[in-house]
N, C-alpha and C. Protein backbone atom coordinates (compact mmCIF):
# COMPACT_ATOMS: atom_id res chain seq x y z
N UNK A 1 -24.80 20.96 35.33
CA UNK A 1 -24.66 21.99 36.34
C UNK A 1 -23.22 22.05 36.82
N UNK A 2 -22.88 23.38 36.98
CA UNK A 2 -21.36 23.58 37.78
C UNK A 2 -21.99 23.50 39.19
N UNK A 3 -20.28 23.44 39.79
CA UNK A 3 -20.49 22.97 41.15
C UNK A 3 -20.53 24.02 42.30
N UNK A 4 -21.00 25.49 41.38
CA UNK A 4 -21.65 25.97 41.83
C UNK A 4 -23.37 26.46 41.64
N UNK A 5 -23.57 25.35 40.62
CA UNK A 5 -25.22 25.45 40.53
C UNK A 5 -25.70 26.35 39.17
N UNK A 6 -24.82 26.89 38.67
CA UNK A 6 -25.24 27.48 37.33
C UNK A 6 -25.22 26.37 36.48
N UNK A 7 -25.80 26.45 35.21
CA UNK A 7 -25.98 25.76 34.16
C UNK A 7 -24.66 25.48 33.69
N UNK A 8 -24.02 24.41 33.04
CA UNK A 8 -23.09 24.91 32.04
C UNK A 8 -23.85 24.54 30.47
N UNK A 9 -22.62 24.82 29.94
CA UNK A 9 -22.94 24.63 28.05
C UNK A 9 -22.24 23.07 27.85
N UNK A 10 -23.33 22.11 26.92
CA UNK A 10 -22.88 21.05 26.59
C UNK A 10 -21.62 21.10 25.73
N UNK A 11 -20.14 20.44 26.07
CA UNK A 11 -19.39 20.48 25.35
C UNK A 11 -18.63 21.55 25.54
N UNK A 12 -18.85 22.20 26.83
CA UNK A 12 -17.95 23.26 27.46
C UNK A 12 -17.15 22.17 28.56
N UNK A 13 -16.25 22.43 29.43
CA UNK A 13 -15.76 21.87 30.35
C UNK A 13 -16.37 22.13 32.05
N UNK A 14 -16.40 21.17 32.23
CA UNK A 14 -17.37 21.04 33.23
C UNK A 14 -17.01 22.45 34.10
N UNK A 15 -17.70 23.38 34.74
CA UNK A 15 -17.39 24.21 36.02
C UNK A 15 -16.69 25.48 34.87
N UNK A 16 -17.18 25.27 33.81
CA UNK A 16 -16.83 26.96 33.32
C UNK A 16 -18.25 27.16 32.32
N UNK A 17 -18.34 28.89 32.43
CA UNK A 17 -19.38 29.32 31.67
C UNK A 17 -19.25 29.56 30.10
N UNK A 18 -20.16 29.46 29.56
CA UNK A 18 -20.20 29.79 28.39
C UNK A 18 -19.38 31.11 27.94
N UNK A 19 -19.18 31.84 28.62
CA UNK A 19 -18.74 32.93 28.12
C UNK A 19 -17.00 32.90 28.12
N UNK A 20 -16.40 31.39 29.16
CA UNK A 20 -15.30 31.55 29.11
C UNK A 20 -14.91 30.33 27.97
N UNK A 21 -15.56 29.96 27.14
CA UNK A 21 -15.47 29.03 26.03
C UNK A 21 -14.58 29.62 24.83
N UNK A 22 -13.81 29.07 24.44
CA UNK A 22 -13.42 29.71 23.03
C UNK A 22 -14.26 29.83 21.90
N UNK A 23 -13.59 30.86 20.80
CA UNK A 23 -14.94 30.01 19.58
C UNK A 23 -15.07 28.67 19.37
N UNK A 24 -15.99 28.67 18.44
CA UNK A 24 -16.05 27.28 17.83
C UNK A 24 -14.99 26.93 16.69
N UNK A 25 -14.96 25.13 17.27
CA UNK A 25 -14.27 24.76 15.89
C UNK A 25 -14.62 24.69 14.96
N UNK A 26 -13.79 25.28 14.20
CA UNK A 26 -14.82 24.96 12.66
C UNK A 26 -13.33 24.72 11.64
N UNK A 27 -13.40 24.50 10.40
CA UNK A 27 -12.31 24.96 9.46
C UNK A 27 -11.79 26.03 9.12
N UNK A 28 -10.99 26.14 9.29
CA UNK A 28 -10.26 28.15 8.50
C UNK A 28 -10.94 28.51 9.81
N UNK A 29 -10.87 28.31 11.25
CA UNK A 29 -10.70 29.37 12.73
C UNK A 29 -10.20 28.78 13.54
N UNK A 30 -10.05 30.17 14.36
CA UNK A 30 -9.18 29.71 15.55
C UNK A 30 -7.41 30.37 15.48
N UNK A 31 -6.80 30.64 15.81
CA UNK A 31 -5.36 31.16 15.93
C UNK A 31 -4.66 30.48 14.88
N UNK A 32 -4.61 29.08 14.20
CA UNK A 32 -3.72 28.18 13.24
C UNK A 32 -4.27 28.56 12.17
N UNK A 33 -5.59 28.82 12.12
CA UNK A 33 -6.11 29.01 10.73
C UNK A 33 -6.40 27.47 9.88
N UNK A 34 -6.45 27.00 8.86
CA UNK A 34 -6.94 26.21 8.62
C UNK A 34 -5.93 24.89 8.71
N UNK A 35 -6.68 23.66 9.39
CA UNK A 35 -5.72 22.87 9.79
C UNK A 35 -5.21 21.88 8.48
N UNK A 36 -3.74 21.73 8.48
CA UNK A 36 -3.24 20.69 7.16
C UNK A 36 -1.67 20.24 7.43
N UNK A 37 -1.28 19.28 6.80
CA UNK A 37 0.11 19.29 6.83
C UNK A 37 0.70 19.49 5.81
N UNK A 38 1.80 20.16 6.38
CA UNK A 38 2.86 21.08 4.85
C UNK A 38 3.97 20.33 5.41
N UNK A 39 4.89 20.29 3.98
CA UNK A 39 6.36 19.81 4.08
C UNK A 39 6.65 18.82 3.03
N UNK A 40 7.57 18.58 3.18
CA UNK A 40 8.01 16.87 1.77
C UNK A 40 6.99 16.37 2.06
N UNK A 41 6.85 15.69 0.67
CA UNK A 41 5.35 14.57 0.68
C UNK A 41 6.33 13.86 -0.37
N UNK A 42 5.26 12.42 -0.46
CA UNK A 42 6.16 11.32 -1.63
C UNK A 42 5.78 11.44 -2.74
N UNK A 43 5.48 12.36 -3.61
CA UNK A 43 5.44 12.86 -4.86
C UNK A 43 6.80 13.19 -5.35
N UNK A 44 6.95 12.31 -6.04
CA UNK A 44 8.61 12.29 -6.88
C UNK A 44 8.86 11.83 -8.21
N UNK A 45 9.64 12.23 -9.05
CA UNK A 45 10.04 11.44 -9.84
C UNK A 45 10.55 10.46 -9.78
N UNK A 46 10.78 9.69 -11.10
CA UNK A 46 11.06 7.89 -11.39
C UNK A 46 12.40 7.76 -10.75
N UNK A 47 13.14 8.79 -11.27
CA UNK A 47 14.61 8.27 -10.76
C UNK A 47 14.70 8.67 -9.32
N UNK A 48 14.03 9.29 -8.43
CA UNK A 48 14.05 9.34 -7.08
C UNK A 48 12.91 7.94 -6.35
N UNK A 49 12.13 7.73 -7.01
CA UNK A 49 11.73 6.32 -6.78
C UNK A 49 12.36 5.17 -6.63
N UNK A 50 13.47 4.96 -7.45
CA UNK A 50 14.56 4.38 -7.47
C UNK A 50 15.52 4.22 -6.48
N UNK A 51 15.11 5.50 -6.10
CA UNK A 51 16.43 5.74 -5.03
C UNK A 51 16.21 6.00 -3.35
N UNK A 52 15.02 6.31 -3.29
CA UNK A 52 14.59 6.39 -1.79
C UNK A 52 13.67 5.11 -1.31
N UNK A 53 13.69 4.55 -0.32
CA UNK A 53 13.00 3.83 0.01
C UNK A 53 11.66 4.35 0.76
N UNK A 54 11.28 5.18 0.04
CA UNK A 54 9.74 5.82 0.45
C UNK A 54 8.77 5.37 -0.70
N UNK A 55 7.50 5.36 0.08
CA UNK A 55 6.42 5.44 -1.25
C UNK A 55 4.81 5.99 0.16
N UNK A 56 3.71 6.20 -0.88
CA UNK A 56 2.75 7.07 -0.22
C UNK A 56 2.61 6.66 1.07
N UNK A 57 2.42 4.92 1.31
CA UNK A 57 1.90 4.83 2.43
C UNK A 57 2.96 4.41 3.29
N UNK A 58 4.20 4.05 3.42
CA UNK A 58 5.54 3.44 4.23
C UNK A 58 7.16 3.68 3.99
N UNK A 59 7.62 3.97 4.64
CA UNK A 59 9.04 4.48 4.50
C UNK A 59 10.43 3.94 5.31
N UNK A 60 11.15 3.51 4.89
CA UNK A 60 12.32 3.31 5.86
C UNK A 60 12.23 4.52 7.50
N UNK A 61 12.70 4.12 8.02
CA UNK A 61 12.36 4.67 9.52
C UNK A 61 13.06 5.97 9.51
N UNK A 62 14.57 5.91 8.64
CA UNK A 62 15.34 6.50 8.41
C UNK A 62 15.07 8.08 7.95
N UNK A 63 14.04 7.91 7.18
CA UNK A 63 13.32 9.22 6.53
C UNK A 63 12.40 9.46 7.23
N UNK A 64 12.01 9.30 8.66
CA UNK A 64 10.75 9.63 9.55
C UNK A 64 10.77 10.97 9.45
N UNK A 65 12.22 11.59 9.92
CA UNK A 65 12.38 13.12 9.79
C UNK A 65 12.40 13.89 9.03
N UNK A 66 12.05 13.27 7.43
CA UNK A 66 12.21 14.17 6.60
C UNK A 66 10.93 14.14 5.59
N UNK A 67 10.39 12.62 5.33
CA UNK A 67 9.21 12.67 5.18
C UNK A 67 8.29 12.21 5.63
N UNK A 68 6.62 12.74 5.71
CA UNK A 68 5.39 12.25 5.99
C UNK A 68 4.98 11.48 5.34
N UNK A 69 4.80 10.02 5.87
CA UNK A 69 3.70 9.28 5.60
C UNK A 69 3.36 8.33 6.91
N UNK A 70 1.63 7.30 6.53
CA UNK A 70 1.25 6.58 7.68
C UNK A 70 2.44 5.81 8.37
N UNK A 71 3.22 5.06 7.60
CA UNK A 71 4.10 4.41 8.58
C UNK A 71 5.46 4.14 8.24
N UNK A 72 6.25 3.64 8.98
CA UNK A 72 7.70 4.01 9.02
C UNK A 72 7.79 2.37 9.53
N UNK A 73 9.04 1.50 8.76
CA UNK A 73 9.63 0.94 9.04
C UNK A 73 10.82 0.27 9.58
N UNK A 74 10.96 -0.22 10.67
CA UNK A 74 12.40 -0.63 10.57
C UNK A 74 13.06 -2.06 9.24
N UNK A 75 14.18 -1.70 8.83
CA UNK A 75 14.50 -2.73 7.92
C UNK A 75 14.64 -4.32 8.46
N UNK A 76 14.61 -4.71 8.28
CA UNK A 76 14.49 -6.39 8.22
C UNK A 76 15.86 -7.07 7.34
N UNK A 77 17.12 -7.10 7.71
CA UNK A 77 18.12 -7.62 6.72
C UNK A 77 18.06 -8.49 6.22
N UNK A 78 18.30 -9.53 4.62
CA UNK A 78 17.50 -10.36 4.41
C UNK A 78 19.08 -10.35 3.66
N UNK A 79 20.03 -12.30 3.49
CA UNK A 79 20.95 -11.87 2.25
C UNK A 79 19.98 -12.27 1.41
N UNK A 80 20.71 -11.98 0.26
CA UNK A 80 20.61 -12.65 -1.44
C UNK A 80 20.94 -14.04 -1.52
N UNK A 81 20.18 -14.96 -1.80
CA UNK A 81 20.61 -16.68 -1.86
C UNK A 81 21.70 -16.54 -3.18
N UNK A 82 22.32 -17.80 -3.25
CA UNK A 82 23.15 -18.43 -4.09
C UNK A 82 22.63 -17.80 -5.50
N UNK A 83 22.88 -17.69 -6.40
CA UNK A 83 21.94 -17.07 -7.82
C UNK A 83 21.37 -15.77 -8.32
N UNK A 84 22.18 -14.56 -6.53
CA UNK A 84 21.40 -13.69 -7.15
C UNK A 84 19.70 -13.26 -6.85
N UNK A 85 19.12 -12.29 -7.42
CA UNK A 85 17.79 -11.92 -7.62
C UNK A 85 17.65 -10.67 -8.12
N UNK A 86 16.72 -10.65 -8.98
CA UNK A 86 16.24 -9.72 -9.97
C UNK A 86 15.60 -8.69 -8.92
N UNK A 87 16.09 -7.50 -9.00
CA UNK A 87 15.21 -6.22 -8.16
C UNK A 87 13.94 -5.69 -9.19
N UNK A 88 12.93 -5.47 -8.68
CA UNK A 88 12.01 -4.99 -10.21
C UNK A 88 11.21 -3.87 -9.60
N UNK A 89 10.72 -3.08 -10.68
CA UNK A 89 10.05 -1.87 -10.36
C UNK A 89 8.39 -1.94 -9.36
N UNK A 90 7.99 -3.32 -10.01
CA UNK A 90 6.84 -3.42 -8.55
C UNK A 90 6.44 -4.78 -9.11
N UNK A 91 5.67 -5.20 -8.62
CA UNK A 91 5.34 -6.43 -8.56
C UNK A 91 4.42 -7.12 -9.84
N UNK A 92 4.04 -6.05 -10.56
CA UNK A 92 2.91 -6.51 -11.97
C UNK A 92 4.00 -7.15 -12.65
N UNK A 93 3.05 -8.08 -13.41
CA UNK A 93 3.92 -9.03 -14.45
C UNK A 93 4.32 -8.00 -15.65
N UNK A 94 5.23 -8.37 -15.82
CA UNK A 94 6.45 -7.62 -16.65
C UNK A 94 7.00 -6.11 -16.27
N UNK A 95 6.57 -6.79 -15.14
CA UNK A 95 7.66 -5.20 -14.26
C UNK A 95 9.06 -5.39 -14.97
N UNK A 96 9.57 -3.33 -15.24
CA UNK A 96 10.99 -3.37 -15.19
C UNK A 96 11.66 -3.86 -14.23
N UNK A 97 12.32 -4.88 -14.31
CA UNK A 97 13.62 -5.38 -13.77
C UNK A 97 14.92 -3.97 -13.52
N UNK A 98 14.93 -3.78 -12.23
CA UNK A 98 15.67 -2.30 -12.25
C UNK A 98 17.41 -2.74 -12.42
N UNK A 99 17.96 -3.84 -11.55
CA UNK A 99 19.50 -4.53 -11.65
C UNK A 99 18.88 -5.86 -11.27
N UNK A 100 20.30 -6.60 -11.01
CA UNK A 100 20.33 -7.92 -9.78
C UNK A 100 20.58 -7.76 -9.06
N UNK A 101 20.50 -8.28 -7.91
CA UNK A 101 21.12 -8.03 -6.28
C UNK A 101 21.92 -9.69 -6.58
N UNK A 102 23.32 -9.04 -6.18
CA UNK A 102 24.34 -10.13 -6.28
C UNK A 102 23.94 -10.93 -4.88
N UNK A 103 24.43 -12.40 -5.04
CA UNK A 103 24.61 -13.18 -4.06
C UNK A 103 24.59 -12.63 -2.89
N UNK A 104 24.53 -13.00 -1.66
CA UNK A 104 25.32 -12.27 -0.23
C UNK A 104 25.02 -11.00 -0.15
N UNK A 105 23.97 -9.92 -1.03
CA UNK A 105 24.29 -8.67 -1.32
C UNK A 105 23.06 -8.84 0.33
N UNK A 106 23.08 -7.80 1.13
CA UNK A 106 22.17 -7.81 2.55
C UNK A 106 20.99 -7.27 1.59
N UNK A 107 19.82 -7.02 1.67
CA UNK A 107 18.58 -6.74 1.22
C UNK A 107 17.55 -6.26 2.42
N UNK A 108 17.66 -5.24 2.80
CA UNK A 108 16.77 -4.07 3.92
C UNK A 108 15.13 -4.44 3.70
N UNK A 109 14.45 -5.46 4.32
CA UNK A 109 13.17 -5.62 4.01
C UNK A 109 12.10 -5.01 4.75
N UNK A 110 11.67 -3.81 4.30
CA UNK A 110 10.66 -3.16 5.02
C UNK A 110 9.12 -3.39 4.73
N UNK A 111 8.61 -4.30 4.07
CA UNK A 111 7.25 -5.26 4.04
C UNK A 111 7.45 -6.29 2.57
N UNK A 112 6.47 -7.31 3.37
CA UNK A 112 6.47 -8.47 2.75
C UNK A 112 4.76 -8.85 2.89
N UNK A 113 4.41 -9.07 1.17
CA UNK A 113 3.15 -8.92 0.76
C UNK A 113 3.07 -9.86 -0.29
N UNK A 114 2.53 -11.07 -0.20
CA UNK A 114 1.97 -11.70 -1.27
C UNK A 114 3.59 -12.60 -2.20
N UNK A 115 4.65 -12.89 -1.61
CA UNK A 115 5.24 -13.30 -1.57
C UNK A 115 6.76 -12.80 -2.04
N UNK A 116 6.41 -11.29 -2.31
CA UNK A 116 6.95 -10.40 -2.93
C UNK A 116 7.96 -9.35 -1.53
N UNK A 117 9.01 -9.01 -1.47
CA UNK A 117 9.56 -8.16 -0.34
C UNK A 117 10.25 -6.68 -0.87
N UNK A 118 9.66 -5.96 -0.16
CA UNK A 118 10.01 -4.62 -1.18
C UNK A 118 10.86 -3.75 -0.01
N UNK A 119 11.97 -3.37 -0.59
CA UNK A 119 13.02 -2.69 0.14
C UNK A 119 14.12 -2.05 -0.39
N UNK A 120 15.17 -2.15 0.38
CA UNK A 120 16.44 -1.68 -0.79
C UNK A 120 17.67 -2.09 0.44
N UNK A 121 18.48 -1.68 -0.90
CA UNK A 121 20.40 -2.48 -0.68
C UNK A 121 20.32 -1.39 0.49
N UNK A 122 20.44 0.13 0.60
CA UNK A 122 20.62 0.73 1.59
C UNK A 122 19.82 1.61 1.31
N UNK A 123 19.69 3.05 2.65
CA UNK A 123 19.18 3.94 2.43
C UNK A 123 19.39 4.59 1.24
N UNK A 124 19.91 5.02 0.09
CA UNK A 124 20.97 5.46 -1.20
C UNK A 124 20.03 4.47 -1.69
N UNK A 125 19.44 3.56 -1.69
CA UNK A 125 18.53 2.57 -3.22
C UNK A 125 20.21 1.46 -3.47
N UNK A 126 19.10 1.33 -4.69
CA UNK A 126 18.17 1.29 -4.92
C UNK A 126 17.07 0.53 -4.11
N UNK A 127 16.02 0.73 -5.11
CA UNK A 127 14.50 0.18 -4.18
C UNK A 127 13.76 -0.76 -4.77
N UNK A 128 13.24 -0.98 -4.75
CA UNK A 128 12.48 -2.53 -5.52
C UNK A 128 11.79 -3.15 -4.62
N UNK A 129 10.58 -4.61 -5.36
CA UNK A 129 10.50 -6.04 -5.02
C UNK A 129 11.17 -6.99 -5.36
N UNK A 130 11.91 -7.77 -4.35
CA UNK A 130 12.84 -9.03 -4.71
C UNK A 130 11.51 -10.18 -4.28
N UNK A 131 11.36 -11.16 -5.33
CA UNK A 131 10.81 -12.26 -4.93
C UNK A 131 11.20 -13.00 -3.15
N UNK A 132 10.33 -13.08 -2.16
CA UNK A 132 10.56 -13.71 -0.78
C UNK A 132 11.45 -15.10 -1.30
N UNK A 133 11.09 -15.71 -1.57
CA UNK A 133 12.12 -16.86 -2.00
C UNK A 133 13.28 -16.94 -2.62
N UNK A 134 13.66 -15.78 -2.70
CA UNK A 134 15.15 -15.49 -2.96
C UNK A 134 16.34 -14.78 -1.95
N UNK A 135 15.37 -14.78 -0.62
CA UNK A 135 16.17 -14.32 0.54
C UNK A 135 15.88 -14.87 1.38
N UNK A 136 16.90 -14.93 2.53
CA UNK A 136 17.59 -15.70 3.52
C UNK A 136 17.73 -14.98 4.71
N UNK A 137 17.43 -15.33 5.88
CA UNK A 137 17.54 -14.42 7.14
C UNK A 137 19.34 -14.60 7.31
N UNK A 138 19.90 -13.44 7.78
CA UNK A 138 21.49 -13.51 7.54
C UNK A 138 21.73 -14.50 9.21
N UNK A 139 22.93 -14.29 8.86
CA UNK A 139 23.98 -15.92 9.99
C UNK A 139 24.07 -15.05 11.28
């Protein structure tokens, strides 16, 4: 009941009538028309894989504004120990090895999974997993 004693409609707002309700929601109505998101998505080629630190589900923070996905990271600076480390295309055994990350090189770590840290030298890539045991929180 409104609080003036008429009925209302369930799922109307309290103290208005049915008649001042909008349509219903549904898909494809209403003024927007059907609801979705448009714009860059992370569908890319290999050599832009390489090079952006995006993938479907997480992205450098850096690209918040340019692309959509669930979450956005800040980097994590990590150096390169004594020896180097192999950057590789993902974590399956006999992943391409993409370069090395020289000694001292800083390493941008935006998640660490299963002992594996996947990031890149800078925003510019490249991008990869460096084995966690081959980096060092910097001085």
């Amino acid at each position: 009941m409104s609080p003036s004693g008429t009925p209302t409609n369930p799922g109307t707002n309290p103290g208005t009538s049915p008649e001042d309700a909008g349509p219903p929601c549904e898909p494809g109505s209403g003024s927007h028309g059907p609801y979705r998101l448009t714009g860059p998505h992370p569908v890319r080629g290999a050599a832009e894989a390489a090079r952006l630190p995006l993938r479907g589900d997480l992205a450098h923070i850096a690209l918040a504004g340019r692309y959509f996905v669930p979450h956005y990271a800040v980097p994590q600076p990590r150096m390169v120990m004594p020896g180097g480390a192999p950057l590789f295309a993902s974590t399956a055994p006999g992943a391409e090895e993409l370069c090395t990350l020289m000694e001292g090189d800083s390493f941008e770590v935006l998640e660490v999974s299963g002992g594996w840290a996947w990031g890149c030298l800078s925003l510019e890539g490249p991008v990869g997993y460096v084995r966690v045991d081959r980096l060092e929180p910097l001085p």
